[in-house]
PDB file of N, CA and C in Angstrom:
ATOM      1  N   UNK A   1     -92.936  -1.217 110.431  1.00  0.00           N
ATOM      2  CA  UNK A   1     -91.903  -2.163 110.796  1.00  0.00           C
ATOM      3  C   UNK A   1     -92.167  -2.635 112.226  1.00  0.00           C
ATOM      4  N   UNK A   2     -92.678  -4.050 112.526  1.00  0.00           N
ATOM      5  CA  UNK A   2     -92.085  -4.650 114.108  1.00  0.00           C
ATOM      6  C   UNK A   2     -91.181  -4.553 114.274  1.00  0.00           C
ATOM      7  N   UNK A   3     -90.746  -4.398 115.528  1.00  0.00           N
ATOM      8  CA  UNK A   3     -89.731  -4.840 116.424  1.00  0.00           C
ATOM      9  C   UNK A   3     -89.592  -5.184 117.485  1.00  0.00           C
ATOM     10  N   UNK A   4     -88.376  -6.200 117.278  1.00  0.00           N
ATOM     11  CA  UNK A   4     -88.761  -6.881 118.761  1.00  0.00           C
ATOM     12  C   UNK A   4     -87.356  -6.618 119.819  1.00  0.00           C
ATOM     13  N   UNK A   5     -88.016  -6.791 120.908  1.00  0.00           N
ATOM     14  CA  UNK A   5     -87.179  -5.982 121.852  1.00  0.00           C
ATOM     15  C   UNK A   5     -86.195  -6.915 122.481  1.00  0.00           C
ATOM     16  N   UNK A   6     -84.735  -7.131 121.974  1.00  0.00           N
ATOM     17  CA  UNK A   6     -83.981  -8.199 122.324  1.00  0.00           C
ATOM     18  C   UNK A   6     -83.328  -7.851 123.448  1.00  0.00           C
ATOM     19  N   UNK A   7     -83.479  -8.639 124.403  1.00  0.00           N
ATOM     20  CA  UNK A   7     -82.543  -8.569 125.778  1.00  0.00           C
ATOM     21  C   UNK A   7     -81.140  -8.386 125.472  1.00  0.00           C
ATOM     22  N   UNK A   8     -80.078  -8.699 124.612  1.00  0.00           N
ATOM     23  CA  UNK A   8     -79.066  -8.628 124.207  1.00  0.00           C
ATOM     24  C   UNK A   8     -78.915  -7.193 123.162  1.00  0.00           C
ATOM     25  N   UNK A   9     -79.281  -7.009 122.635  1.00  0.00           N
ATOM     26  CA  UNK A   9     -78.890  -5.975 121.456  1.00  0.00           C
ATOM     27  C   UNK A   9     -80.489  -4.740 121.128  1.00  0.00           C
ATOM     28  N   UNK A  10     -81.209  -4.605 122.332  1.00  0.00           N
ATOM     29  CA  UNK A  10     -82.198  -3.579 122.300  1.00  0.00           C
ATOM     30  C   UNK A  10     -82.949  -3.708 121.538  1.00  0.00           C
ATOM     31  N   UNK A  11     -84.372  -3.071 120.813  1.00  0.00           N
ATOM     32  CA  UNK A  11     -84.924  -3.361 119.997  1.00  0.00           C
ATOM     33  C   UNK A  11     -84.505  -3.270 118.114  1.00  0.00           C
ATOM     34  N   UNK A  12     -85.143  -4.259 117.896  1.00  0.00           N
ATOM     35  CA  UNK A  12     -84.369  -4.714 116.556  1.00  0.00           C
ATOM     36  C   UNK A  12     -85.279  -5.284 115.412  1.00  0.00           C
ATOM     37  N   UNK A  13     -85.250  -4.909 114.183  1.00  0.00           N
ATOM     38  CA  UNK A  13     -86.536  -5.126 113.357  1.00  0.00           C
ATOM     39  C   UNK A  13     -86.671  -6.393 113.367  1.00  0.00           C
ATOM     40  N   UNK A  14     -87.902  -7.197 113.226  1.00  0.00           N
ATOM     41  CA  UNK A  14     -88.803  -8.364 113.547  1.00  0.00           C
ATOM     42  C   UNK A  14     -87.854  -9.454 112.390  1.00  0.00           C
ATOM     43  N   UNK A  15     -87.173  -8.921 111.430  1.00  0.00           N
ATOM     44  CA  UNK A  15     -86.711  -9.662 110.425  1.00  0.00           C
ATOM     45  C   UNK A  15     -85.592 -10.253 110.678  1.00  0.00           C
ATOM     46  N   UNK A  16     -84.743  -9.820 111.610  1.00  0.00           N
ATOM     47  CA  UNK A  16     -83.466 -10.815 112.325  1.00  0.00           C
ATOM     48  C   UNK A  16     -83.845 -11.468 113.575  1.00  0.00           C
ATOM     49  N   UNK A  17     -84.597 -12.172 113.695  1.00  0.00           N
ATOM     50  CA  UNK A  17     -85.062 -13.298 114.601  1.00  0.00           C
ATOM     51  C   UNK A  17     -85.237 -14.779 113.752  1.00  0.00           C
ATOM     52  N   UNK A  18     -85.686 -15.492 114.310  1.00  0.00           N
ATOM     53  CA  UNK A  18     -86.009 -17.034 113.766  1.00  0.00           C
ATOM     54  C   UNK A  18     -86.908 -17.072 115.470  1.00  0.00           C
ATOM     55  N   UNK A  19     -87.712 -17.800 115.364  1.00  0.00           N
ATOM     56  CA  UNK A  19     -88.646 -18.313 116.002  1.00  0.00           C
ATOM     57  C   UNK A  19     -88.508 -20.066 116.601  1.00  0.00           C
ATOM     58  N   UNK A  20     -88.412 -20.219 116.981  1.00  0.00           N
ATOM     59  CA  UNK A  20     -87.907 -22.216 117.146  1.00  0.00           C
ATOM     60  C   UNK A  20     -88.618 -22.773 118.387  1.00  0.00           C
ATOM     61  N   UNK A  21     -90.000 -22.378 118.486  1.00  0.00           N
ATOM     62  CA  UNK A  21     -91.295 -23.089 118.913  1.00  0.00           C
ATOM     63  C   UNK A  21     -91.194 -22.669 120.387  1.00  0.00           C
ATOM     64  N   UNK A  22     -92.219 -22.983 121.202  1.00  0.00           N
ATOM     65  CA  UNK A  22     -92.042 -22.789 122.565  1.00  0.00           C
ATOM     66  C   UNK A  22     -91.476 -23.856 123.765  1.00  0.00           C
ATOM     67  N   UNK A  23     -90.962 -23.149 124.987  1.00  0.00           N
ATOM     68  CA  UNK A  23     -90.318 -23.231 125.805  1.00  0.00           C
ATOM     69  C   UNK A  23     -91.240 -24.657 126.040  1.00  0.00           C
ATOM     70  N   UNK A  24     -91.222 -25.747 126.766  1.00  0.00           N
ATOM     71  CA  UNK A  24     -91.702 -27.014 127.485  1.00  0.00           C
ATOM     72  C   UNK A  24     -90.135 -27.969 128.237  1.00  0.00           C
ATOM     73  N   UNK A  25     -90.732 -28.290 128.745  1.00  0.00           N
ATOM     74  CA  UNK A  25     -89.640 -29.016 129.969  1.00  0.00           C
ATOM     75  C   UNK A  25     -89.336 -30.249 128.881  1.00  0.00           C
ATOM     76  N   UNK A  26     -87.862 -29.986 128.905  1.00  0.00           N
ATOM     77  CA  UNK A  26     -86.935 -31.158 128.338  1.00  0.00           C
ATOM     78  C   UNK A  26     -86.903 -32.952 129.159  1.00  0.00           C
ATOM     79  N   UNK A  27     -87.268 -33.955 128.115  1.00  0.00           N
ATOM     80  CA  UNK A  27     -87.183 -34.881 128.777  1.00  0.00           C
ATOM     81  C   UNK A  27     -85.877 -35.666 129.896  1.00  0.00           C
ATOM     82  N   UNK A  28     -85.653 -36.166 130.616  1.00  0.00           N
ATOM     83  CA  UNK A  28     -84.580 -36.701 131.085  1.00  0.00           C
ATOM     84  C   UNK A  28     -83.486 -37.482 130.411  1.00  0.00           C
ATOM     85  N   UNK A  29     -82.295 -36.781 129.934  1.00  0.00           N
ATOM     86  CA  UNK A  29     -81.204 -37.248 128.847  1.00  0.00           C
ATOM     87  C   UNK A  29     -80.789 -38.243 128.835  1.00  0.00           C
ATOM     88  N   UNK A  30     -80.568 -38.794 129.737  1.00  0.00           N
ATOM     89  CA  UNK A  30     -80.196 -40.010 130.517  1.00  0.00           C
ATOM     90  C   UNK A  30     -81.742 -41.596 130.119  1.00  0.00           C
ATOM     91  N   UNK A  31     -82.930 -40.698 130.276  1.00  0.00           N
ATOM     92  CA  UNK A  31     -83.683 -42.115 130.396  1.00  0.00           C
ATOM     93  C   UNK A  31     -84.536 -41.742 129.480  1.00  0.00           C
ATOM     94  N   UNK A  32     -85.055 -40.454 128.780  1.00  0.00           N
ATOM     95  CA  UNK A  32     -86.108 -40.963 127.789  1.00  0.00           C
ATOM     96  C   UNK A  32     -86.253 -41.920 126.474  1.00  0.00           C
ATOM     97  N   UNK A  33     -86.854 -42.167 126.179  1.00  0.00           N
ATOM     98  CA  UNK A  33     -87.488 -42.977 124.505  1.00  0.00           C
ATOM     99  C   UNK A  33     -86.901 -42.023 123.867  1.00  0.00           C
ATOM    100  N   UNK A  34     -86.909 -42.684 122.267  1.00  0.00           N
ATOM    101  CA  UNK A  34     -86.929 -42.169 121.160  1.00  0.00           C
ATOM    102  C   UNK A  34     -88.202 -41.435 121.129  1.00  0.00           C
ATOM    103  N   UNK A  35     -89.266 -42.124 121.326  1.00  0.00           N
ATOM    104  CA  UNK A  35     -90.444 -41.571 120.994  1.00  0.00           C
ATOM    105  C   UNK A  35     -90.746 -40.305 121.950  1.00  0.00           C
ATOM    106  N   UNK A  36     -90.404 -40.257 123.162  1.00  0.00           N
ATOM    107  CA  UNK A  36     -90.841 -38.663 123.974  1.00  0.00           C
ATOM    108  C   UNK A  36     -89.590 -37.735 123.200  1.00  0.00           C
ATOM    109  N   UNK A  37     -88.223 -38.070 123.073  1.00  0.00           N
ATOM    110  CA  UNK A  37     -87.663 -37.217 122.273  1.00  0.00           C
ATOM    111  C   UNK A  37     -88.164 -36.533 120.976  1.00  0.00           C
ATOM    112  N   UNK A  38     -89.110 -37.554 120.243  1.00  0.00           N
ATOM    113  CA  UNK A  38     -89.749 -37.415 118.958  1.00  0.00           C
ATOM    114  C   UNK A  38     -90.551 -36.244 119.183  1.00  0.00           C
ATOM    115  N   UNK A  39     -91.236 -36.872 120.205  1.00  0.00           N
ATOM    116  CA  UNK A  39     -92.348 -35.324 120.831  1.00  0.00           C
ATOM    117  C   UNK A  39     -91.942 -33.959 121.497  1.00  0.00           C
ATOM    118  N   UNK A  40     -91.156 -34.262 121.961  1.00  0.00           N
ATOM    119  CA  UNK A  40     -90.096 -32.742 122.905  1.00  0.00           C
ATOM    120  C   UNK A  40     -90.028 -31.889 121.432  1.00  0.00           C
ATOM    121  N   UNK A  41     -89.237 -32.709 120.432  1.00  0.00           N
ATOM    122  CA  UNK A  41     -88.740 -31.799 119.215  1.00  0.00           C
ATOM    123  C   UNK A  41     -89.784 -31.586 118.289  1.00  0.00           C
ATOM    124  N   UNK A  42     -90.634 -32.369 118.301  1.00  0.00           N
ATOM    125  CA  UNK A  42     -91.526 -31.949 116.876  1.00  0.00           C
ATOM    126  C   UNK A  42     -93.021 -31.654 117.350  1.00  0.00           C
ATOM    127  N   UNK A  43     -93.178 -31.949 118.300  1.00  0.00           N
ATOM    128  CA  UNK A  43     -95.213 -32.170 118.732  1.00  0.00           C
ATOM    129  C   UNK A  43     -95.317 -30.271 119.099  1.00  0.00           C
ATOM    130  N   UNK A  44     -95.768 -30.072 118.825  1.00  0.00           N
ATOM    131  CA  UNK A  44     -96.170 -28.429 119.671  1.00  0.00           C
ATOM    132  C   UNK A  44     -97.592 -27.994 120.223  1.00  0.00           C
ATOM    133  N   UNK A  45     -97.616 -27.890 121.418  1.00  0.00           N
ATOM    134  CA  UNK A  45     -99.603 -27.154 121.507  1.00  0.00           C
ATOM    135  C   UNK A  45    -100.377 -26.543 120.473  1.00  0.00           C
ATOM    136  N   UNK A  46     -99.770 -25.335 120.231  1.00  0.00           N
ATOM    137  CA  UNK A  46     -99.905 -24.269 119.446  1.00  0.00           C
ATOM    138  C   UNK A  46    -101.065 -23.764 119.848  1.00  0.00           C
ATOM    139  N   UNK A  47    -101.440 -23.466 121.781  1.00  0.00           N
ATOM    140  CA  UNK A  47    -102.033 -23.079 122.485  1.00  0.00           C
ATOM    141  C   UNK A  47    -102.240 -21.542 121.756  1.00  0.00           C
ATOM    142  N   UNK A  48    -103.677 -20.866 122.223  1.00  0.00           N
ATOM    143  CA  UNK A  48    -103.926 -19.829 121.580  1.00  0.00           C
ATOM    144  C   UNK A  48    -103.766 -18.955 122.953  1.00  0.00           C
ATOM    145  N   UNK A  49    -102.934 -17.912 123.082  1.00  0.00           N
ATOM    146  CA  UNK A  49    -102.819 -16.784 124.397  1.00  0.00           C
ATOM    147  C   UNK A  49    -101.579 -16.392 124.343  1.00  0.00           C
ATOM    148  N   UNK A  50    -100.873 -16.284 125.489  1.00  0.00           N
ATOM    149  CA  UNK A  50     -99.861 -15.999 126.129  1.00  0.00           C
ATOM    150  C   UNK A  50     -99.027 -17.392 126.189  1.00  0.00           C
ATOM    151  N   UNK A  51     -97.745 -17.771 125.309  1.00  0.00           N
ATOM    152  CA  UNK A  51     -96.790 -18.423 125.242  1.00  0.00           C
ATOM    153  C   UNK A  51     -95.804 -18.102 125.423  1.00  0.00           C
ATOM    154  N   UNK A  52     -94.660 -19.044 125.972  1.00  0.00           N
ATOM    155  CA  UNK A  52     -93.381 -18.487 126.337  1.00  0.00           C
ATOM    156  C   UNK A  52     -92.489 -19.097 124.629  1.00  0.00           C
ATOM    157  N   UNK A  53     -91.316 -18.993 124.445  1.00  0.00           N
ATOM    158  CA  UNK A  53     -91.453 -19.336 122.765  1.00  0.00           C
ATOM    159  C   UNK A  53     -89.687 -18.937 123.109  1.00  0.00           C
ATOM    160  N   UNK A  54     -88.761 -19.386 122.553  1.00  0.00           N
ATOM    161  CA  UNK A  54     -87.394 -19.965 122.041  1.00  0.00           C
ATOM    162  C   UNK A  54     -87.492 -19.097 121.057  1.00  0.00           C
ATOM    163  N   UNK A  55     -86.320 -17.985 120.733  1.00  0.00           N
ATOM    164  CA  UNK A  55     -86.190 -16.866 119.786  1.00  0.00           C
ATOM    165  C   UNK A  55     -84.756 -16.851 120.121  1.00  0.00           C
ATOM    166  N   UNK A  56     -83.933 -16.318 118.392  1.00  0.00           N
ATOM    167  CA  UNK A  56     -82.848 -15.928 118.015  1.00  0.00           C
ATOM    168  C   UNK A  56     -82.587 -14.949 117.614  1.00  0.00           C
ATOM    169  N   UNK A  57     -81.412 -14.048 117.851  1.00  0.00           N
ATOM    170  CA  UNK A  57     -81.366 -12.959 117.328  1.00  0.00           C
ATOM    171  C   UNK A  57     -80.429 -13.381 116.384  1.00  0.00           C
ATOM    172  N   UNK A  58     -80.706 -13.493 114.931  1.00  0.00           N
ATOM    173  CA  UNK A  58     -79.605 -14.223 114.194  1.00  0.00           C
ATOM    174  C   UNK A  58     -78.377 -13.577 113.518  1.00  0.00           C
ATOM    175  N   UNK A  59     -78.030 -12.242 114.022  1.00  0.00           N
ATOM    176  CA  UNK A  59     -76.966 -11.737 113.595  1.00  0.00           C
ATOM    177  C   UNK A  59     -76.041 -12.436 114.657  1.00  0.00           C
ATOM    178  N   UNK A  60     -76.524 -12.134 115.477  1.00  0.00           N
ATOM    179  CA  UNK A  60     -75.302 -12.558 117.108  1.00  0.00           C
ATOM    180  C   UNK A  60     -76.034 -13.823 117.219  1.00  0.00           C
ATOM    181  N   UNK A  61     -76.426 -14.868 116.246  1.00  0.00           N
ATOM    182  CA  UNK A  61     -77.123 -15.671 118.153  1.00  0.00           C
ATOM    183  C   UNK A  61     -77.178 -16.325 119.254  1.00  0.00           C
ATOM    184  N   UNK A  62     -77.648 -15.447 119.472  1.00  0.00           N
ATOM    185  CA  UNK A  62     -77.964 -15.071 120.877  1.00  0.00           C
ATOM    186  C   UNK A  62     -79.625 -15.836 120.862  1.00  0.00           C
ATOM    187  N   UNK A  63     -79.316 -16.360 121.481  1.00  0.00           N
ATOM    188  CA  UNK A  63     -81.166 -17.335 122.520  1.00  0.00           C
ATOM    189  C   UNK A  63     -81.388 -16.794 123.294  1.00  0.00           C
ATOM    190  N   UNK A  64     -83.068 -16.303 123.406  1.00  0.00           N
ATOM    191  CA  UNK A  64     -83.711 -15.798 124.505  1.00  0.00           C
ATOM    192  C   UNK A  64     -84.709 -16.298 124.699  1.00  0.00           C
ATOM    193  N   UNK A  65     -86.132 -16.068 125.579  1.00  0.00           N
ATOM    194  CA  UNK A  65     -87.065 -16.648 125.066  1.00  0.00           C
ATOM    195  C   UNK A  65     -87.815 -14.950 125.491  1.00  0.00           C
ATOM    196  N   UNK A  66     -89.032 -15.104 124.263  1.00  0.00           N
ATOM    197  CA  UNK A  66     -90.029 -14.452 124.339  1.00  0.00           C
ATOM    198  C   UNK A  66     -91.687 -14.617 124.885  1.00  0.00           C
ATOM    199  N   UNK A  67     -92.246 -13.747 125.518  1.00  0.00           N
ATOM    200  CA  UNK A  67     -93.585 -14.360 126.049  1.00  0.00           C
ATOM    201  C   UNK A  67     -94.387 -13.545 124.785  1.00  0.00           C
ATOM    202  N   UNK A  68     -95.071 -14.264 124.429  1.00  0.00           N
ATOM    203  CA  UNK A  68     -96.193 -13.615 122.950  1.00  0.00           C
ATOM    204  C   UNK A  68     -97.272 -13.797 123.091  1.00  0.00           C
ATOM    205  N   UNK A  69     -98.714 -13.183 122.844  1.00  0.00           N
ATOM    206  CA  UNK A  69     -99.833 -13.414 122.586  1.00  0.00           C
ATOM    207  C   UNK A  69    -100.009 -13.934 121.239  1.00  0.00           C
ATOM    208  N   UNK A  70    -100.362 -14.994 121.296  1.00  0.00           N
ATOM    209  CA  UNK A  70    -100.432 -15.603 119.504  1.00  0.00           C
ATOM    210  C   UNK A  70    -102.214 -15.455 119.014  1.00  0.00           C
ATOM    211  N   UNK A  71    -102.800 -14.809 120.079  1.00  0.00           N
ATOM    212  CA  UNK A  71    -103.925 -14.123 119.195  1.00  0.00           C
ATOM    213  C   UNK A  71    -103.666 -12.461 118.795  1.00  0.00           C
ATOM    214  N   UNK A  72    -102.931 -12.148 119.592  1.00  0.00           N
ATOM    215  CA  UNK A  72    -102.407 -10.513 118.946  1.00  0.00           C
ATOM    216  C   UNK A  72    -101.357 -10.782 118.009  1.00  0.00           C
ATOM    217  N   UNK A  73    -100.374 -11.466 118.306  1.00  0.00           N
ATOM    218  CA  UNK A  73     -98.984 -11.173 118.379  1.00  0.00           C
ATOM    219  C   UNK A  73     -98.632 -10.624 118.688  1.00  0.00           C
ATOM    220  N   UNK A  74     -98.644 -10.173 119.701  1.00  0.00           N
ATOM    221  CA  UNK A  74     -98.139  -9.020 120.711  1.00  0.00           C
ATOM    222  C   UNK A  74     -97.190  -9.712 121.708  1.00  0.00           C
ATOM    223  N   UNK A  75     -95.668  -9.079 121.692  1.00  0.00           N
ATOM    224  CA  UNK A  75     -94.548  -9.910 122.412  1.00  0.00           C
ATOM    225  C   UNK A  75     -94.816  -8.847 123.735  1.00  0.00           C
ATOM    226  N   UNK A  76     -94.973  -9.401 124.887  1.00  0.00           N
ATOM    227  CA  UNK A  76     -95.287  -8.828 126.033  1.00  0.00           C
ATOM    228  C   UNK A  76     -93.770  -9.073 126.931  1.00  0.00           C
ATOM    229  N   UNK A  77     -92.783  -9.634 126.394  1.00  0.00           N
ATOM    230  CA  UNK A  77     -91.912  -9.525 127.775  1.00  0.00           C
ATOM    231  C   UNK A  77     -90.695 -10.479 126.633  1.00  0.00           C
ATOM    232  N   UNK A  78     -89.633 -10.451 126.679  1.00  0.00           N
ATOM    233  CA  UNK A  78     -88.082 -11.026 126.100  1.00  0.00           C
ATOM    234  C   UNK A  78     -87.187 -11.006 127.626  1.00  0.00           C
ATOM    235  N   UNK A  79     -86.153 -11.968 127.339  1.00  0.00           N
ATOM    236  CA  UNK A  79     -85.536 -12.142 128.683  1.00  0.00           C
ATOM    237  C   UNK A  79     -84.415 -13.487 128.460  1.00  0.00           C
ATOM    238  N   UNK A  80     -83.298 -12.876 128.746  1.00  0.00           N
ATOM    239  CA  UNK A  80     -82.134 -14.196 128.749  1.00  0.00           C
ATOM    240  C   UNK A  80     -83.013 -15.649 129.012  1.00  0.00           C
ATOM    241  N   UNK A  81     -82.777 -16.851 128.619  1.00  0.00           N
ATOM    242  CA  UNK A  81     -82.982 -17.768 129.064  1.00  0.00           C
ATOM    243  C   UNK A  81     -82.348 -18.043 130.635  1.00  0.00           C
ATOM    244  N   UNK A  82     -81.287 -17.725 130.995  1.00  0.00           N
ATOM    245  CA  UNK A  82     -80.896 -17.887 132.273  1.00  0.00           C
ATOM    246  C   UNK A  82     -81.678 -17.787 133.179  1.00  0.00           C
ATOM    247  N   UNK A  83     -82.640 -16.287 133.078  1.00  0.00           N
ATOM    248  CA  UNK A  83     -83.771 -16.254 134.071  1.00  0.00           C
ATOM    249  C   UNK A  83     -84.543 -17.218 133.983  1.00  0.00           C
ATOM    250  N   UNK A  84     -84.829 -18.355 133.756  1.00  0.00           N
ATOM    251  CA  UNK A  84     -85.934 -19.138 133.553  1.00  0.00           C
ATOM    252  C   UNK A  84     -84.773 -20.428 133.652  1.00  0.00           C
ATOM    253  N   UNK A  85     -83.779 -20.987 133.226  1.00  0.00           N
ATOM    254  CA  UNK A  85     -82.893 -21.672 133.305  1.00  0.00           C
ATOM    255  C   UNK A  85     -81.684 -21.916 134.033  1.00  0.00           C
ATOM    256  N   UNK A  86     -81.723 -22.246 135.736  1.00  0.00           N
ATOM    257  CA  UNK A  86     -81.203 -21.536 136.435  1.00  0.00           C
ATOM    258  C   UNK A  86     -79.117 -22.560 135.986  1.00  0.00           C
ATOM    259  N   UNK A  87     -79.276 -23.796 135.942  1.00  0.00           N
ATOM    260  CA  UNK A  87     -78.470 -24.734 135.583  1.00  0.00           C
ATOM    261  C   UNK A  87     -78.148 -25.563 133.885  1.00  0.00           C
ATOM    262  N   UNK A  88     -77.010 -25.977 133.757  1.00  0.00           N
ATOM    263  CA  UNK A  88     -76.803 -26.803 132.367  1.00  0.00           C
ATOM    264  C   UNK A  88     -77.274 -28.187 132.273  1.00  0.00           C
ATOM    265  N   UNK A  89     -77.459 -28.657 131.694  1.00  0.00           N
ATOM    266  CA  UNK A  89     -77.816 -29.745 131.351  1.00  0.00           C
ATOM    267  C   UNK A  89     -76.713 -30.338 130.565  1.00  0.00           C
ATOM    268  N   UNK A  90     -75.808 -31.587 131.092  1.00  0.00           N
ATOM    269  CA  UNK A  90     -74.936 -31.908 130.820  1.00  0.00           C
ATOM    270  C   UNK A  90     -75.272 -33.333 130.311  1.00  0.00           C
ATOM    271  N   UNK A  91     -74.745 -33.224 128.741  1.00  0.00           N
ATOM    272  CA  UNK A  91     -75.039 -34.551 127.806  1.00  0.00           C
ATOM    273  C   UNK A  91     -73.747 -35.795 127.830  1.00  0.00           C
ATOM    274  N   UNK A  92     -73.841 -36.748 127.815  1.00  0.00           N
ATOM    275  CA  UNK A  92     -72.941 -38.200 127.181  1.00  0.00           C
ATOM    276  C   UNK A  92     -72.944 -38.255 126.000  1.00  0.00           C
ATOM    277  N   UNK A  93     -71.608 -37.885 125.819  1.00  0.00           N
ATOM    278  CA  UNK A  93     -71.305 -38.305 124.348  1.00  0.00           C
ATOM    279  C   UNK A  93     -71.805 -39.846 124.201  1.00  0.00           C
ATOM    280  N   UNK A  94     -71.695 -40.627 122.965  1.00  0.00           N
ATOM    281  CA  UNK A  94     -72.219 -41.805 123.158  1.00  0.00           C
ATOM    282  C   UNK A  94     -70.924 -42.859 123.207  1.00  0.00           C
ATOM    283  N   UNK A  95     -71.124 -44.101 124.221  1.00  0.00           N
ATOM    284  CA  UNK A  95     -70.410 -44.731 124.699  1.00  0.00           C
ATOM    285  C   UNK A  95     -69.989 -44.151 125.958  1.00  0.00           C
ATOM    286  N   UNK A  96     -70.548 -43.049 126.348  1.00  0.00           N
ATOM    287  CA  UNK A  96     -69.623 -42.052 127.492  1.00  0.00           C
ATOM    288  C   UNK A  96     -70.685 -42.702 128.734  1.00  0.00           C
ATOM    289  N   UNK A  97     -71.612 -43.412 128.566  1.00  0.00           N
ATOM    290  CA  UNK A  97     -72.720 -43.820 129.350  1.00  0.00           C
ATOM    291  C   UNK A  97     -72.728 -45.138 130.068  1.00  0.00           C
ATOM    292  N   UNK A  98     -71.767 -45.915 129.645  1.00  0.00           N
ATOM    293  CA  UNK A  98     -71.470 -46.707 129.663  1.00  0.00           C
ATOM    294  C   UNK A  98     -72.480 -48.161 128.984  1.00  0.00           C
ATOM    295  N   UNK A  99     -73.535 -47.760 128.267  1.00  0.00           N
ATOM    296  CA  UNK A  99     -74.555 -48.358 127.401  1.00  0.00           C
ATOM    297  C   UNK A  99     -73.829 -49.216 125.792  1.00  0.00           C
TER     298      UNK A  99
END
């Protein structure tokens, strides 16, 4: 059995997670395209090493991100997003923009 070691709820078998691609800098809410949005959500490296990677613990979830070797799979480090996310990112409803 894996397990992975959740910052929130200690280590926990590999089967209550979901995976939801890796960490990359969000475009500007306010001014990007459709098309860099297109890419933020769907394009991925799928760099071979050490990735940082968006993980759920899906009983609670709870979002963290994990650092993984995706030639081992070996999760080397889990950690609140906060540490890495120091502020919110605050959205416009639409019409709230004045657009």
């Amino acid at each position: 059995m894996k397990l992975m070691p959740c910052p929130l709820n200690g280590p926990r078998n590999i089967t209550e997670f979901a995976c939801a691609g890796e960490v990359k800098p969000m475009p500007d809410p306010a001014r990007a395209s459709d098309a860099e949005w297109g890419d933020y959500v769907f394009l991925r490296e799928n760099a071979a090493g050490v990735v940082r990677e968006w993980w759920c613990h899906v009983p609670t979830a709870f979002w963290f991100i994990a650092e993984r070797n995706t030639l081992t799979d070996e999760i080397l480090k889990t950690y609140p997003a906060s540490e890495l996310f120091k502020q919110r990112v605050e959205f416009a409803a639409p019409g709230e923009d004045g657009a």
